[in-house]
Protein backbone atom coordinates (compact mmCIF):
# COMPACT_ATOMS: atom_id res chain seq x y z
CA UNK A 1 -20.83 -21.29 -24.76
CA UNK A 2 -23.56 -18.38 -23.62
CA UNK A 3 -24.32 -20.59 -20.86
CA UNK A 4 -20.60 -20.14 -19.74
CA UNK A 5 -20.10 -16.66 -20.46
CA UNK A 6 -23.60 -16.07 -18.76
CA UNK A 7 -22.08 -17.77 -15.38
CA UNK A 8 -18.90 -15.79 -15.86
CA UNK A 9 -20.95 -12.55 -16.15
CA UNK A 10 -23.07 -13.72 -13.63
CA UNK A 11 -19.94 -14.44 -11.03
CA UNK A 12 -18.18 -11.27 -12.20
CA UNK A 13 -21.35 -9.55 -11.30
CA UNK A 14 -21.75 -11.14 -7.72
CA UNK A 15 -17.91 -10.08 -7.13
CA UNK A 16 -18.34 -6.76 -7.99
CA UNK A 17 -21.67 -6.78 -5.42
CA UNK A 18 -19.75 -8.41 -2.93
CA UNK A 19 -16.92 -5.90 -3.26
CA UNK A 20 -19.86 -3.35 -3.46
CA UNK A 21 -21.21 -4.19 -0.23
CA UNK A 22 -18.09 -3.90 1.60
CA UNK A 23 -17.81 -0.67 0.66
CA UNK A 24 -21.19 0.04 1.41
CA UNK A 25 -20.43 -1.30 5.26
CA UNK A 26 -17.22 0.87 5.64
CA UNK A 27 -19.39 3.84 4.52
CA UNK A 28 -22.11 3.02 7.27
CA UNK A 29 -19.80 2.18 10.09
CA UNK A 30 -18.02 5.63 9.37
CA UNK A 31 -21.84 7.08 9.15
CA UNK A 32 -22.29 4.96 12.51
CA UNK A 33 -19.69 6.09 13.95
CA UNK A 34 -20.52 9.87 13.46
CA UNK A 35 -23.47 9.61 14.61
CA UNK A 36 -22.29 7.83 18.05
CA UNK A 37 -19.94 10.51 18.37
CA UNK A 38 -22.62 13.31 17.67
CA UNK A 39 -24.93 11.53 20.75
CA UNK A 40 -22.13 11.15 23.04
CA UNK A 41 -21.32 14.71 22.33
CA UNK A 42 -24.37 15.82 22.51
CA UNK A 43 -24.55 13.85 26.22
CA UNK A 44 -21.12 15.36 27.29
CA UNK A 45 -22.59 19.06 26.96
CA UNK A 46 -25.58 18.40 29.02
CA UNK A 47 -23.61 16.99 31.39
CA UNK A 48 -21.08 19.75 31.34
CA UNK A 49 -23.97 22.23 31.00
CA UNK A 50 -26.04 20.65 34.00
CA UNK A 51 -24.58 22.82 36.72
CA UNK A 52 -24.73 26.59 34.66
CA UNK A 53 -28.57 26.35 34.12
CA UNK A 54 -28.85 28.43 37.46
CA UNK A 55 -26.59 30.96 35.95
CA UNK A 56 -28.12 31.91 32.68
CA UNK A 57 -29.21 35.25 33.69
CA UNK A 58 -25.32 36.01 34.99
CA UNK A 59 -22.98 37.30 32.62
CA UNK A 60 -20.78 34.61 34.12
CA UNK A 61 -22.26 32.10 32.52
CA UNK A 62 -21.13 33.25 28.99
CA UNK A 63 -17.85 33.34 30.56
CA UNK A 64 -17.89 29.67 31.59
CA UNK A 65 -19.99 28.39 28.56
CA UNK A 66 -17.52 29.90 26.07
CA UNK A 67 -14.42 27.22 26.40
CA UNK A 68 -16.72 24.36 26.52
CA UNK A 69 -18.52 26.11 23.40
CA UNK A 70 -14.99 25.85 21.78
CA UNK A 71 -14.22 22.19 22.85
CA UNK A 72 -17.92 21.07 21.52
CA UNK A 73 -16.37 22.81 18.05
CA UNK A 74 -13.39 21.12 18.24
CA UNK A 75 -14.78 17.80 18.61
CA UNK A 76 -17.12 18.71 15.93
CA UNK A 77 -14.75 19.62 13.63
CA UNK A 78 -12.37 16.81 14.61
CA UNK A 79 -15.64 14.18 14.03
CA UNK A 80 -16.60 15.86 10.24
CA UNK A 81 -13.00 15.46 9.55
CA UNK A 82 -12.94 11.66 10.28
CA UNK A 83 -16.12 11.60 8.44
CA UNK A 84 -14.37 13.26 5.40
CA UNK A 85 -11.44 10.82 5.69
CA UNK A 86 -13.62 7.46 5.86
CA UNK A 87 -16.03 9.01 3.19
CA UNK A 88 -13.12 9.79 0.96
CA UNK A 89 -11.68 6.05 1.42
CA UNK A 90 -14.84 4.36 0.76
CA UNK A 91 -15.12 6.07 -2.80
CA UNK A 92 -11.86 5.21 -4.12
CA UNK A 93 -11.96 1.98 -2.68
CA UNK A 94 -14.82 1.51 -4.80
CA UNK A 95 -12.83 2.73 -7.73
CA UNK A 96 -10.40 0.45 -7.23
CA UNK A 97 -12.89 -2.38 -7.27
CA UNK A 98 -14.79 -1.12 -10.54
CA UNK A 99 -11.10 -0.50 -11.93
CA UNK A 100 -9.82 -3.85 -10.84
CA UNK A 101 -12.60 -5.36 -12.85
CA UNK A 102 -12.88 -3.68 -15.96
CA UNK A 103 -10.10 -6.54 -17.72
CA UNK A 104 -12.93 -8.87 -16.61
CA UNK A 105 -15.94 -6.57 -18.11
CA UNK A 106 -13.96 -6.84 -20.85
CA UNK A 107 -12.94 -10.27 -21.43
CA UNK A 108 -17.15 -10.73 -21.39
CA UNK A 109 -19.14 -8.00 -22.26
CA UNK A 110 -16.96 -6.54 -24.81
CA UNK A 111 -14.33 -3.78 -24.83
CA UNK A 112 -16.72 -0.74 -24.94
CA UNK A 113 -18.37 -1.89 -21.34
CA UNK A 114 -14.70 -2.06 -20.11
CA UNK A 115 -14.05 1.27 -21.41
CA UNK A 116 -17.18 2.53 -18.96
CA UNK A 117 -16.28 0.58 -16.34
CA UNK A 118 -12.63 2.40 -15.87
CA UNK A 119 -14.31 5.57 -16.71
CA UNK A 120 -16.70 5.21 -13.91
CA UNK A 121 -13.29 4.16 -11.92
CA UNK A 122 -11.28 7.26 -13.09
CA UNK A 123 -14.58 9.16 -11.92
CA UNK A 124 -14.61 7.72 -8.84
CA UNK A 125 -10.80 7.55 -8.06
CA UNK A 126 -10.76 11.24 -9.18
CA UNK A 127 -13.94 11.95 -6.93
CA UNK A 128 -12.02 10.53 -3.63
CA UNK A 129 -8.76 12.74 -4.27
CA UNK A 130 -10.15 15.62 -4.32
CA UNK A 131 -12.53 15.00 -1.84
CA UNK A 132 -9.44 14.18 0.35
CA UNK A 133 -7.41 17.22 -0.86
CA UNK A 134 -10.19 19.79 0.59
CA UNK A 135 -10.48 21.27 3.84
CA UNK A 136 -13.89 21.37 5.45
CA UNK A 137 -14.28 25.02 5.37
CA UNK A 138 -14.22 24.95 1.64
CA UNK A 139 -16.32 21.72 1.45
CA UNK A 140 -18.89 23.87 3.31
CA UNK A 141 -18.58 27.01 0.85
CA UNK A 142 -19.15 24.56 -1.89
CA UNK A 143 -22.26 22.87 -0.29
CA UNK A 144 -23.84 25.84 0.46
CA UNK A 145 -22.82 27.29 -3.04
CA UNK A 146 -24.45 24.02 -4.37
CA UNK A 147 -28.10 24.15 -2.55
CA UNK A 148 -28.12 27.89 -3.31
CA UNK A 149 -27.94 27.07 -7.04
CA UNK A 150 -30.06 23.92 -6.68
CA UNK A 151 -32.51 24.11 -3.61
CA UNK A 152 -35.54 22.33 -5.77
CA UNK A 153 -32.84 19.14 -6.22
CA UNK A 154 -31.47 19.48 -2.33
CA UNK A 155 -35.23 19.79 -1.61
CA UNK A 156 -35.81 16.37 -2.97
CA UNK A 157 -32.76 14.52 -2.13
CA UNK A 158 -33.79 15.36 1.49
CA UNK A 159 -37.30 14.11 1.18
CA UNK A 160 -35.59 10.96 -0.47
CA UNK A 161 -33.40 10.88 2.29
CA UNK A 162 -35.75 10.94 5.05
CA UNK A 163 -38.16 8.25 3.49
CA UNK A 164 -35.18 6.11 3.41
CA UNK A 165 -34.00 6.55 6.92
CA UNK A 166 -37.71 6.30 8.36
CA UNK A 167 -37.95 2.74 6.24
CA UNK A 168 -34.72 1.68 7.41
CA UNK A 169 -35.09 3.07 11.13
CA UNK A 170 -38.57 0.75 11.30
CA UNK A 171 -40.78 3.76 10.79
CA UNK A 172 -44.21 3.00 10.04
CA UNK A 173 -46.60 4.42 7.17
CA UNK A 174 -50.09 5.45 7.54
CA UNK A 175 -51.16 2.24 6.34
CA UNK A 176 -49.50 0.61 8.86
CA UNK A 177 -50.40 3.04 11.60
């Protein structure tokens, strides 16, 4: 019998990962695809930009620059709003999963791990609305609010950050070196 409820657990667990990952890969291919759209705009305005270097000391260059400035917003704005769609998505997909199976925490770790389990999805589900139901402008305020009140934790989430990208971009360490 605990060998049965163990493989139960066991393929509840690998469902939930499974499910897990997916999420995981719609998250990435949104960060992916941000980040292609960053380079390629980032390409478009030196391209566009190419032919004004001569006139930087003209006062017509600020003329010319300004409506490509406002396009290069644009697109920004239009790309972080994708961003905030997809990121949005992702989380209460993942709610849904951890929601879906809470009947199954139930059924084999007992009701009070259930009873986390569609907490955590409430949290989460909750977490994606109102990440959807914001504009970016106030998403900004609140970031900014947030690493004014807490640059010691922003400090370290960015360290963590960039360890992580420089191990998963095939960075090397000093022992490597």
């Amino acid at each position: 019998m605990a060998d049965e409820t163990n493989a139960l657990v066991a393929d509840a667990a690998e469902a939930v990962t499974e499910t897990a990952d997916g999420v995981k890969a719609k998250f990435s291919k949104a960060i992916d695809d941000a980040r292609a759209g960053a380079v390629a705009l980032g390409k478009d305005l030196q391209e566009k930009a190419a032919p004004y270097t001569e006139k930087l000391s003209s006062g017509e260059f600020l003329a010319e620059a300004k409506p490509i400035g406002e396009q290069a917003k644009e697109r920004a704005l239009n790309l972080a709003a994708d961003g905030k769609v997809k990121a949005s998505d992702a989380i209460t997909s993942l709610g849904k999963v951890v929601a879906d199976n809470a009947g199954l925490v139930d059924d084999k770790l007992g009701g009070k791990y259930g009873d986390y389990a569609r907490s955590a999805a409430r949290a989460l589900q909750e977490t994606g609305a109102k990440l959807e139901s914001k504009d970016l402008e106030e998403l900004g305020k609140e970031a900014t609010e947030f690493v004014k009140k807490n640059p010691v934790i922003v400090a370290g989430a960015l360290i963590a950050v960039g360890f992580a990208l420089t191990k998963l971009l095939g960075g090397k360490s000093d022992e490597e070196a």
